[in-house]
Protein backbone atom coordinates (compact mmCIF):
# COMPACT_ATOMS: atom_id res chain seq x y z
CA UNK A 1 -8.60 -37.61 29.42
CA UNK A 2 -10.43 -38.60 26.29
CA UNK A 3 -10.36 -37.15 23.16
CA UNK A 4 -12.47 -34.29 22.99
CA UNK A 5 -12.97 -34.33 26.50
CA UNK A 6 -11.51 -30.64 27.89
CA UNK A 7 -9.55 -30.70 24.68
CA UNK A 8 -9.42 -27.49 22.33
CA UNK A 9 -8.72 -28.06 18.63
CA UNK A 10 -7.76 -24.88 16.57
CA UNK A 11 -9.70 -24.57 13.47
CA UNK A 12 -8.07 -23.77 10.53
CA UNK A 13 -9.48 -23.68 6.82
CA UNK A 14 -10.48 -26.58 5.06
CA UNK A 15 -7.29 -28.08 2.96
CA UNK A 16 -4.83 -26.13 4.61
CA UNK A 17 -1.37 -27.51 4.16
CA UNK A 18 0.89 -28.36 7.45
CA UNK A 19 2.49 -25.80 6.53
CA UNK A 20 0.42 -23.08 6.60
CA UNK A 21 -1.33 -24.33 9.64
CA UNK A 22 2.06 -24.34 11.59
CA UNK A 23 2.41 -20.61 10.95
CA UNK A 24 -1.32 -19.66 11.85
CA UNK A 25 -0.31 -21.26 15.16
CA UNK A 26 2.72 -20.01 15.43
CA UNK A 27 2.31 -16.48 14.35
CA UNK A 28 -1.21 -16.05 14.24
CA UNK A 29 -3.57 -13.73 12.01
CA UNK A 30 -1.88 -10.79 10.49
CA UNK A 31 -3.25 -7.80 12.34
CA UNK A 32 -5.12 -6.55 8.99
CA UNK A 33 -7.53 -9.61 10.15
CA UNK A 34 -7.54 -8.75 13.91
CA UNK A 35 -7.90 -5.39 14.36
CA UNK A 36 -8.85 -3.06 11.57
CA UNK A 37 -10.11 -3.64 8.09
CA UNK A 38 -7.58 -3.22 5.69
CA UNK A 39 -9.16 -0.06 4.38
CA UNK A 40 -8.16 1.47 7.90
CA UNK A 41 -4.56 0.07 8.35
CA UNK A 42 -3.36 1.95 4.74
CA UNK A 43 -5.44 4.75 4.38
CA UNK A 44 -2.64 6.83 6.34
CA UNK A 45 -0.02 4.99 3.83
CA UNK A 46 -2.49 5.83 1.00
CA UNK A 47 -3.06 9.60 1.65
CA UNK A 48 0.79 10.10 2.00
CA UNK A 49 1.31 8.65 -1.33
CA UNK A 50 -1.98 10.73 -2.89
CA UNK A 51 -0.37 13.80 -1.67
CA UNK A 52 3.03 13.33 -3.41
CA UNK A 53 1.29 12.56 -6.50
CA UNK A 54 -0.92 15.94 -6.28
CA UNK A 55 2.71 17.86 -4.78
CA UNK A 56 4.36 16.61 -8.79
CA UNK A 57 0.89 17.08 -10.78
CA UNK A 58 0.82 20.97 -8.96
CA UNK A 59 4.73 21.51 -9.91
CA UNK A 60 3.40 20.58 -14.06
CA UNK A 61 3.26 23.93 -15.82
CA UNK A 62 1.08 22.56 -18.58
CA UNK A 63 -1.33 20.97 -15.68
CA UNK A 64 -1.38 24.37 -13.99
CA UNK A 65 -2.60 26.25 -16.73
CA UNK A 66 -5.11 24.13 -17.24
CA UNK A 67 -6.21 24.62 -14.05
CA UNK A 68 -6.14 28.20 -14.12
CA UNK A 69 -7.72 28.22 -17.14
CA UNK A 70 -10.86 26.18 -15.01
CA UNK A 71 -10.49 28.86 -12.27
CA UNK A 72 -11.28 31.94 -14.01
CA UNK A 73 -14.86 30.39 -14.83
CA UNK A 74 -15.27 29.35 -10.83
CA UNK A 75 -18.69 30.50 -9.04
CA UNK A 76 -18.95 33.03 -6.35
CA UNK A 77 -20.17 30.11 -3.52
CA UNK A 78 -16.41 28.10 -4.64
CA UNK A 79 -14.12 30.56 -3.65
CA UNK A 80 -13.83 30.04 -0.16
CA UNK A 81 -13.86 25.98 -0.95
CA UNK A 82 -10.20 24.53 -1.78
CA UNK A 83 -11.70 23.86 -5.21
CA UNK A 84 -7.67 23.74 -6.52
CA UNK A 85 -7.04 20.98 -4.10
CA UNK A 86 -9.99 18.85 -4.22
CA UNK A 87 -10.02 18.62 -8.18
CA UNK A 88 -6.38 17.91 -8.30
CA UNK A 89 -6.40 14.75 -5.64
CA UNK A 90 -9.65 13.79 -7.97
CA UNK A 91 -7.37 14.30 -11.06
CA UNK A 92 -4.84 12.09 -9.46
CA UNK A 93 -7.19 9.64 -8.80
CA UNK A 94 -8.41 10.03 -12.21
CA UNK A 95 -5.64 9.05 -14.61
CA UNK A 96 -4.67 6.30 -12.51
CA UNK A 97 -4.54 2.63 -14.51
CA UNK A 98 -7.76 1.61 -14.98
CA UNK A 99 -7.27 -2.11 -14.22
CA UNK A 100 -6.24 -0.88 -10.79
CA UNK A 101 -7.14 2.50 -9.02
CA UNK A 102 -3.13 2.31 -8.14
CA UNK A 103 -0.36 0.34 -10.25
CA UNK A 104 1.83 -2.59 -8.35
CA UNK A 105 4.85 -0.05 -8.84
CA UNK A 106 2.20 2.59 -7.07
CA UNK A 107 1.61 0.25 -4.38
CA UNK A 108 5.13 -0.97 -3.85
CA UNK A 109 5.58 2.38 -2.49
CA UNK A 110 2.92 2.23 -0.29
CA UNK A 111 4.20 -1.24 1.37
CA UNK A 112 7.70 -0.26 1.95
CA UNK A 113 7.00 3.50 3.08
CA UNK A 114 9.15 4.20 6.20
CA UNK A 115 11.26 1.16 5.57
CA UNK A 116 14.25 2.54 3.97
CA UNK A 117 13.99 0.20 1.47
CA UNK A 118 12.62 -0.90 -2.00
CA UNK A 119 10.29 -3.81 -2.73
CA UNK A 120 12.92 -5.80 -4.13
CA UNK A 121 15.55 -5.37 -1.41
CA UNK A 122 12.70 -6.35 1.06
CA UNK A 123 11.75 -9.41 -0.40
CA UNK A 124 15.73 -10.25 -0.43
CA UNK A 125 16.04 -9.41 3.42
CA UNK A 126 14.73 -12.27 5.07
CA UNK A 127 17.58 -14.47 3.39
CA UNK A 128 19.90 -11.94 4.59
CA UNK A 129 18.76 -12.11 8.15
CA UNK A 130 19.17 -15.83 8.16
CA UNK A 131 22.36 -15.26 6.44
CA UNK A 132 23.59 -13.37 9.76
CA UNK A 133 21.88 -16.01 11.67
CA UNK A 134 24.04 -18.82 10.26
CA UNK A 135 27.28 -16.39 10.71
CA UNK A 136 26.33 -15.76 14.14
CA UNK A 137 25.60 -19.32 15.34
CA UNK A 138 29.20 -19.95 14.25
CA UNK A 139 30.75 -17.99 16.45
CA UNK A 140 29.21 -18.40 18.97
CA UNK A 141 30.49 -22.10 18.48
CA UNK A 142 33.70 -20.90 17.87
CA UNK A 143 36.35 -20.47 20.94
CA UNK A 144 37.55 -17.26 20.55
CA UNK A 145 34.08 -15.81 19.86
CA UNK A 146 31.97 -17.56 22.16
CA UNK A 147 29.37 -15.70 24.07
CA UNK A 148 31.45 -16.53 27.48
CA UNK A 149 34.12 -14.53 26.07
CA UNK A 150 32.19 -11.38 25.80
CA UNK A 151 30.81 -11.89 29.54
CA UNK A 152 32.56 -14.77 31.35
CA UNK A 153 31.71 -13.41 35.08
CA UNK A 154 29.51 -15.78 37.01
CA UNK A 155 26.49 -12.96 37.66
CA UNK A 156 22.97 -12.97 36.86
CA UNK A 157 23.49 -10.03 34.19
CA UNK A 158 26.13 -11.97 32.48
CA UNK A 159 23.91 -15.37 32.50
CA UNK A 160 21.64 -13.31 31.26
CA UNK A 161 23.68 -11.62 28.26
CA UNK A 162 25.14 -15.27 27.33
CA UNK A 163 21.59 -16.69 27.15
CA UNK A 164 20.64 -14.23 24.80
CA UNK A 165 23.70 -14.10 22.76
CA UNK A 166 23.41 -17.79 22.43
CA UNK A 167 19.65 -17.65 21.47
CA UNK A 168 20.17 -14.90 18.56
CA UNK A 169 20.59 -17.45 16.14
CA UNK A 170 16.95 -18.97 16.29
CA UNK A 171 15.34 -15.26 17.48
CA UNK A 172 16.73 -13.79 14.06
CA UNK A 173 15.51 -16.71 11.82
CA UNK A 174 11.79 -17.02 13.75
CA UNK A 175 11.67 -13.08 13.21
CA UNK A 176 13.28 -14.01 9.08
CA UNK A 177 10.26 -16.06 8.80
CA UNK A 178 7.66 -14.56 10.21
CA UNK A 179 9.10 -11.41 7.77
CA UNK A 180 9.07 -13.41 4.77
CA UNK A 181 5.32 -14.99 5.40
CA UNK A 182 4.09 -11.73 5.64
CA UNK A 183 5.72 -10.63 2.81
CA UNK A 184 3.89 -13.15 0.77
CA UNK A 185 0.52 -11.89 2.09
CA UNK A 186 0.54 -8.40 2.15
CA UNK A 187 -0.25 -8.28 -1.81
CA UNK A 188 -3.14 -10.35 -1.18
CA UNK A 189 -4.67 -8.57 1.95
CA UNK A 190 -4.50 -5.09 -0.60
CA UNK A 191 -5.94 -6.96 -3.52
CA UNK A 192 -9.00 -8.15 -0.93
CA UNK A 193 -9.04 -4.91 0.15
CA UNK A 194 -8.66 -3.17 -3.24
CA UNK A 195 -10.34 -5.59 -5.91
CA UNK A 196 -9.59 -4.68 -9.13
CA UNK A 197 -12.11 -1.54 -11.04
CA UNK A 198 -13.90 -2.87 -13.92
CA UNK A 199 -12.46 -1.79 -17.72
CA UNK A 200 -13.24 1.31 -18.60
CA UNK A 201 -12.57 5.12 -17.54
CA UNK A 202 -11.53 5.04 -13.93
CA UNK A 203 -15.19 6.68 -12.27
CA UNK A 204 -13.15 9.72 -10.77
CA UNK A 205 -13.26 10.81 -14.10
CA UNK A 206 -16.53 11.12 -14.19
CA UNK A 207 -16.17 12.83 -10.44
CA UNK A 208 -13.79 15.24 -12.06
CA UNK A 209 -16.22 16.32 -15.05
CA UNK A 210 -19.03 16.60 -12.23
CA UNK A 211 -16.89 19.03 -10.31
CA UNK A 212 -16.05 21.55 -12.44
CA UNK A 213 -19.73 21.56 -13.87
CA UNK A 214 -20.72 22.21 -10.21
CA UNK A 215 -18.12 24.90 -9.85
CA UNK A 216 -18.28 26.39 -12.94
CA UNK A 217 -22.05 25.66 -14.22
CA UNK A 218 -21.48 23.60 -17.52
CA UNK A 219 -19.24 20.89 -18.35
CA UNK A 220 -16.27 21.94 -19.77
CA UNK A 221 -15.03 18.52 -21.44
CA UNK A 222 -12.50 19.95 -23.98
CA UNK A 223 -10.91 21.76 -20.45
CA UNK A 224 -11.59 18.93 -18.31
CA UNK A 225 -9.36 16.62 -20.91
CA UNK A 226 -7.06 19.05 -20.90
CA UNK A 227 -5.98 19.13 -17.13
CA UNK A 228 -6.20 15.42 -16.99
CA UNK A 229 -4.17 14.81 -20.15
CA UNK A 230 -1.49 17.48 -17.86
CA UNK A 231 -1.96 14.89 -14.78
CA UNK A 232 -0.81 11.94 -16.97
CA UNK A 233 1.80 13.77 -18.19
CA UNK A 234 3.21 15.15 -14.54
CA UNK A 235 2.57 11.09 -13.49
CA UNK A 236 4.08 9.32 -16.48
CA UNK A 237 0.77 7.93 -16.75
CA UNK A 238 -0.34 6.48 -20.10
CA UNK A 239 -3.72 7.89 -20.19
CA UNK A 240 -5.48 9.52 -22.85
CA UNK A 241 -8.63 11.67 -22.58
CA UNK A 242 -10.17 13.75 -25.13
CA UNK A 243 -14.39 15.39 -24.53
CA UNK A 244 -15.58 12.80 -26.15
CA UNK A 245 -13.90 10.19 -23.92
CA UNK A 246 -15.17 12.35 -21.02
CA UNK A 247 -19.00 12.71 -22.49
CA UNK A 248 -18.89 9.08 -22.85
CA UNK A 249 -17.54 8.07 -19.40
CA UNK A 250 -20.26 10.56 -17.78
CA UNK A 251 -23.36 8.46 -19.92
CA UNK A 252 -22.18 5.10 -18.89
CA UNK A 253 -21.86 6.53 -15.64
CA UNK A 254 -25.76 7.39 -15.76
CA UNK A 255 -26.45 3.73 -17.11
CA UNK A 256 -24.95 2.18 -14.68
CA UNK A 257 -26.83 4.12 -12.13
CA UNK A 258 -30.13 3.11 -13.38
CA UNK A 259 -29.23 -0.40 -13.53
């Protein structure tokens, strides 16, 4: 057969190293590029972490009386909505770094939810699967420890346990591998996913101030400073907000709508 006769050549990006080629073939596409966008794949991850941020801002005595404080002013129509609820998650959302809607520390949490482990410790695991690896290859190659010892009769289930015993090695450093590329990417998959916010007062505080003038009637910016200033605080967030701060996010806000 001739070249490019019958023949298919996997296309990769242009300049890719050896490398990196060798683990596209090998591993393929993360399933953030195969499935679902990578909105889809964290937003569970994402709402579990917004809710134990709201579960510490709600348990914050100053934020709560700020917030009751809001409620006594709350129209008729509001009552039956979970007004409480809605401006706290927006609150949350609110005094979050403004560089990024969530810090790396924030998101840290969000990648290793359900792992049992930090960020650090997971980065360090790969080396201490191949580590076991290493330790297991030798004694397998050693005589008292071989895998014939631990099933030495001559049937297919014991073939069978010996194969695998003997191919643990190279199973646990592909998987060490494959652990530790992924790894690397995850950050970037959330940063395409998440680009950074521009500078400037995140623009659920200007969702926040919107809300309680809906609820309420007028803004309330000295208030509205107040329970964010209580968020912060409950978040060890170093945020600041004072009416004018508020007033000022709400009229670039406008701008920047008209643009």
């Amino acid at each position: 057969m001739s070249a490019g006769q019958g023949a298919v050549s996997p296309s990769h990006p242009e300049g890719e190293s050896p490398e990196a080629r060798d683990q596209r073939n090998f591993y393929g596409e993360p399933l953030l590029g195969q499935t679902e966008s990578p909105e889809v794949q964290v937003s569970e991850q994402v709402r579990e972490w917004l809710r134990e941020r709201m579960g510490r801002v709600l348990k914050e005595e100053n934020y709560c009386d700020a917030l009751d404080a809001l409620a006594i002013s709350i129209r008729p129509e509001f009552l039956p909505l979970d007004f409480p609820q809605t401006l706290t998650g927006l609150a949350c959302l609110a005094v979050s770094p403004s560089r990024w809607r969530w810090s790396r520390k924030a998101w840290e949490t969000v990648w290793t939810r359900n792992t049992g482990k930090t960020w650090k410790a997971l980065r360090e695991f790969p080396d201490r699967v191949c580590g076991m690896a290493d330790e297991i290859k030798r004694l397998n190659e050693s005589f008292a420890f071989s895998a014939v010892q631990y099933a030495s009769a001559q049937t297919v289930e014991a073939v069978t346990v010996r194969k695998v015993f003997n191919q643990l090695p190279a199973m646990l450093g592909a998987y060490a591998e494959a652990l530790r590329w992924h790894i690397d990417r995850v950050p970037l998959m959330t940063a395409e996913a998440f680009p950074p916010l521009p500078r400037g007062h995140s623009k659920f505080v200007v969702y926040v101030s919107e809300l309680i003038k809906a609820a309420t009637g007028r803004f309330r910016d000295r208030e509205c400073a107040r329970l964010l200033n209580a968020a912060a605080l409950a978040l060890d967030e170093k945020a600041e907000f004072d009416a004018l701060t508020i007033a000022q996010a709400r009229s670039r806000s406008r701008k920047s709508r008209k643009t």
